[in-house]
Each structure stands twice: as C-alpha cells, then as structure tokens.
N, C-alpha and C. Protein backbone atom coordinates (compact mmCIF):
# COMPACT_ATOMS: atom_id res chain seq x y z
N UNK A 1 -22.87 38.76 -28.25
CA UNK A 1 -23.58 40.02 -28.18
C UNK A 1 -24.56 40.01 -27.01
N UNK A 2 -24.42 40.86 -26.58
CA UNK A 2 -25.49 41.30 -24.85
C UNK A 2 -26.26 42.19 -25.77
N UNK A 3 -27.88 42.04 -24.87
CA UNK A 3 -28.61 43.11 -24.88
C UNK A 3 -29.44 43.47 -23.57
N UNK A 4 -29.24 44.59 -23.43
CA UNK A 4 -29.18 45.69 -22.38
C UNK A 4 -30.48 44.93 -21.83
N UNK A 5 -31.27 44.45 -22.45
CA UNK A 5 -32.92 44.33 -21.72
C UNK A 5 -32.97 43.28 -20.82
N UNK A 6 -31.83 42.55 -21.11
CA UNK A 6 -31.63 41.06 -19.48
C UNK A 6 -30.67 41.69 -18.87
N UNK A 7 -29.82 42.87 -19.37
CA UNK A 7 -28.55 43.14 -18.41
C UNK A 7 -29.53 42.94 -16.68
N UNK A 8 -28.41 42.51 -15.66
CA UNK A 8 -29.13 42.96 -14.39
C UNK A 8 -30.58 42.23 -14.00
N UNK A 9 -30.84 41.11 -15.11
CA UNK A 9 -32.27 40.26 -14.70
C UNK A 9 -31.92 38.96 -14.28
N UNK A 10 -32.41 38.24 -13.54
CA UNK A 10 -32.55 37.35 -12.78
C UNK A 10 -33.41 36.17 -13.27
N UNK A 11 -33.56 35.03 -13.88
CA UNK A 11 -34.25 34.11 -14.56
C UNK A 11 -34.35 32.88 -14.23
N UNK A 12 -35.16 32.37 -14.09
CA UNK A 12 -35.57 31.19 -13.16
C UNK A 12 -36.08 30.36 -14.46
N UNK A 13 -35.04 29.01 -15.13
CA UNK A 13 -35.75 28.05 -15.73
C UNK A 13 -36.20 27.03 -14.71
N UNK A 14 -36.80 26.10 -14.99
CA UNK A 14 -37.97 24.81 -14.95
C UNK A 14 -37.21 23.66 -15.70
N UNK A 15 -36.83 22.70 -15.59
CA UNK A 15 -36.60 21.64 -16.45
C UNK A 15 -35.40 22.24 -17.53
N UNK A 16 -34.07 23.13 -16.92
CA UNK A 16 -33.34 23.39 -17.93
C UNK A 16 -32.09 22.48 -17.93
N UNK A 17 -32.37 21.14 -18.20
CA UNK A 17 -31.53 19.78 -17.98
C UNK A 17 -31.52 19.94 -19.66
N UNK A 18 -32.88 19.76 -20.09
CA UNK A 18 -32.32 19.39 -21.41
C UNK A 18 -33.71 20.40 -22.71
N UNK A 19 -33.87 19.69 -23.62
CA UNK A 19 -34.91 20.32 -24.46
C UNK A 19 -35.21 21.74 -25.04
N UNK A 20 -36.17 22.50 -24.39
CA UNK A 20 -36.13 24.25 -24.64
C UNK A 20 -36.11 24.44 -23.41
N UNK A 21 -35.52 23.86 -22.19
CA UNK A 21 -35.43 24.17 -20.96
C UNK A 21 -34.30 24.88 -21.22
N UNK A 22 -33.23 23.68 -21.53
CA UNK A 22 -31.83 23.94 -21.77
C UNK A 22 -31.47 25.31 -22.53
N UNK A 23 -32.32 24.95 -24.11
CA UNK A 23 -31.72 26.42 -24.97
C UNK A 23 -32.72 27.41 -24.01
N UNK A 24 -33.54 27.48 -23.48
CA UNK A 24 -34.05 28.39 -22.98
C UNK A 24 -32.89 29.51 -22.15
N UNK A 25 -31.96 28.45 -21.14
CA UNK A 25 -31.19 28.81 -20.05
C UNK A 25 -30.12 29.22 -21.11
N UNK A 26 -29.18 28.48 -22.27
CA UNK A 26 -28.17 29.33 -22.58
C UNK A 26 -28.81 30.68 -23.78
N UNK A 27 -30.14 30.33 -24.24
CA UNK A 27 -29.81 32.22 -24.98
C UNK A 27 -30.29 33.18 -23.67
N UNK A 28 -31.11 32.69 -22.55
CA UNK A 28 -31.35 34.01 -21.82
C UNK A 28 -29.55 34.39 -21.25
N UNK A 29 -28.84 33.08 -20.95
CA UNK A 29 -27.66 33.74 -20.01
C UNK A 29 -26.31 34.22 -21.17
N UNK A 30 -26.93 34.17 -22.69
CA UNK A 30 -26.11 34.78 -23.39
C UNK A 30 -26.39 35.86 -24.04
N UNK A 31 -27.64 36.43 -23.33
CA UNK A 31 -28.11 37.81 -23.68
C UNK A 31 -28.04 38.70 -22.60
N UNK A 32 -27.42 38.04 -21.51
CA UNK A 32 -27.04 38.86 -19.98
C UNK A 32 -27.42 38.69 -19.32
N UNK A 33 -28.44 37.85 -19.03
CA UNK A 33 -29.20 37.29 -17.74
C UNK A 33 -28.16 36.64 -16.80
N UNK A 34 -28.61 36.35 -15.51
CA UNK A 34 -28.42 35.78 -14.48
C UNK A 34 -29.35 34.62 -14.56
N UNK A 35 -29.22 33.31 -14.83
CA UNK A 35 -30.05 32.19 -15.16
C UNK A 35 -29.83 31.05 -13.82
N UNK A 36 -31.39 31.00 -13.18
CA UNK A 36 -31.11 29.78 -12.18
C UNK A 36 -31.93 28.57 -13.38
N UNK A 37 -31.20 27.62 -13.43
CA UNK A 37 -31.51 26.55 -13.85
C UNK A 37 -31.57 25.60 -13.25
N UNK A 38 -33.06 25.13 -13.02
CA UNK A 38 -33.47 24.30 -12.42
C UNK A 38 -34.05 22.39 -12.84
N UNK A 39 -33.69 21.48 -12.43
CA UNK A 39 -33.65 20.27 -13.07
C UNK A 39 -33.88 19.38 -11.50
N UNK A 40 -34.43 17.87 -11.99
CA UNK A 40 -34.33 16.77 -11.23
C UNK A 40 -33.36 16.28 -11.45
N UNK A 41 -31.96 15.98 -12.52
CA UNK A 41 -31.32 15.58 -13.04
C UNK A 41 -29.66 16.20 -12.70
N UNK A 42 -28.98 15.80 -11.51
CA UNK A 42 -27.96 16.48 -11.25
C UNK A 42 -26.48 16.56 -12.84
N UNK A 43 -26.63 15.08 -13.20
CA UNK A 43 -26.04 15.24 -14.56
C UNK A 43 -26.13 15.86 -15.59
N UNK A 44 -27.34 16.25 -16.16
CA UNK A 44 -27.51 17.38 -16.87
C UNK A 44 -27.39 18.49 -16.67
N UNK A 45 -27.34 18.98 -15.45
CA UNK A 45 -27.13 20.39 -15.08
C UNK A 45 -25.86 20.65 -14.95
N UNK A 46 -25.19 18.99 -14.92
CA UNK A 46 -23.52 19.19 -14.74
C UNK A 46 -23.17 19.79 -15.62
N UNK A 47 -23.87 19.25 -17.10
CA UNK A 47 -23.42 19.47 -17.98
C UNK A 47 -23.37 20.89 -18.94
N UNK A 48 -24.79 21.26 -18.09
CA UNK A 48 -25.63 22.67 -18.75
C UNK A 48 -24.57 23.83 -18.27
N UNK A 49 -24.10 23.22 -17.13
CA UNK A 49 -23.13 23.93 -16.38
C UNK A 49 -21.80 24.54 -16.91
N UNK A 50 -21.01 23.20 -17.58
CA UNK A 50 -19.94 23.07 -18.34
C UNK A 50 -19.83 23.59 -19.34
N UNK A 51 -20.79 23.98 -20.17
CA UNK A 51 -21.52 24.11 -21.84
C UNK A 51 -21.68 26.29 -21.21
N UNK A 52 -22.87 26.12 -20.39
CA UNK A 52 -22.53 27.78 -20.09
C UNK A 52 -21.03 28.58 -19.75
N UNK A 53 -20.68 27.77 -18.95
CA UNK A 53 -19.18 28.58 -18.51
C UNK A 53 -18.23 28.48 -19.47
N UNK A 54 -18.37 27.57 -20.71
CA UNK A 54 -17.46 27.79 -21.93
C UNK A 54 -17.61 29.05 -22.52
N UNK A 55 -19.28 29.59 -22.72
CA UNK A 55 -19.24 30.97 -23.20
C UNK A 55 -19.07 32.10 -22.15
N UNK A 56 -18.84 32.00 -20.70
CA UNK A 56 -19.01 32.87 -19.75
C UNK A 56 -20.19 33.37 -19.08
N UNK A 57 -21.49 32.60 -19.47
CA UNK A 57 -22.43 33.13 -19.14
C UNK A 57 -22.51 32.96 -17.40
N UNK A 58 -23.45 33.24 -17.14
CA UNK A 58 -23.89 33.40 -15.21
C UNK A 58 -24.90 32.54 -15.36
N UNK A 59 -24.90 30.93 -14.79
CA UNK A 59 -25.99 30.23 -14.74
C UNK A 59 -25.45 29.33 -13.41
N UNK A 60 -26.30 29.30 -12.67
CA UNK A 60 -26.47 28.39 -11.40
C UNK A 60 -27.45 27.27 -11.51
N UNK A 61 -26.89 26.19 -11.09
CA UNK A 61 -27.57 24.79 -11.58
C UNK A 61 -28.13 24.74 -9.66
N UNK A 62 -29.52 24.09 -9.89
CA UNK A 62 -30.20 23.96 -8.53
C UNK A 62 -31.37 22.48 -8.91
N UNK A 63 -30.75 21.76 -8.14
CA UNK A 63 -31.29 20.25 -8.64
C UNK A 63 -32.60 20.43 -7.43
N UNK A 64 -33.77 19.94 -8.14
CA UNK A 64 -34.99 20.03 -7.47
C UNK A 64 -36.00 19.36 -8.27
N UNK A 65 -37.18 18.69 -7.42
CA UNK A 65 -37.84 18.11 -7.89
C UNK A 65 -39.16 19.22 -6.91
N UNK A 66 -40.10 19.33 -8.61
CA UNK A 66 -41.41 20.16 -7.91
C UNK A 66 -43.14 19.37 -7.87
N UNK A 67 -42.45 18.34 -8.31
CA UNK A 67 -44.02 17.12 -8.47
C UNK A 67 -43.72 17.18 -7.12
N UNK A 68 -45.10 16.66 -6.38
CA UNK A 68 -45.42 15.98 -5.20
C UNK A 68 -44.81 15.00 -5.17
C-alpha cells in the first residue's frame, strides 16, 4: 500500500545499513518515497539494497562516512 504523502518525496537516511536506519529506509520507500540510504558499510547497503528491490521500492545505496 502507497500513500500519496511520500508519493514524489525524496529522503535522505543516515546510517540506513542497519537498526531504525534500515527500517527507517524500507517503510519510507514502501510508502513511495525515493530513499537515499546512506551508510559507512558498503555490505549492508548491499544488502539493504537486495531486501528493497524484492518489494520494488526506489532506494539508492551511497556509502559515506560523515565523522571527521
């Protein structure tokens, strides 16, 4: 089920490798968002990756580190 209020939004997680990063990134990109998910962790995002595109959602994995 989509709802109209992420249709067309753009969402920028923080640490969505794993924890409430993660569920953060799949209920926004299974309510219609466009989800950049962001991680230090290229394997987890592999995975966050694999796990979204099973339901079809729109999530782009972007490996980055924001500590100094």
């Amino acid at each position: 089920m989509r709802h109209e209020q992420l249709d067309q939004q753009v969402i920028v997680v923080m640490g969505a490798s794993s924890g409430i990063g993660r569920a953060t990134v799949l209920a926004a990109s299974a309510a219609g968002a466009r989800v950049v998910a962001a991680a230090r962790g290229e394997e987890g995002l592999r995975y966050l990756a694999d796990e979204a595109a099973e339901g079809d959602h729109r999530v782009r994995g972007v490996v980055t580190n924001t500590h100094r």
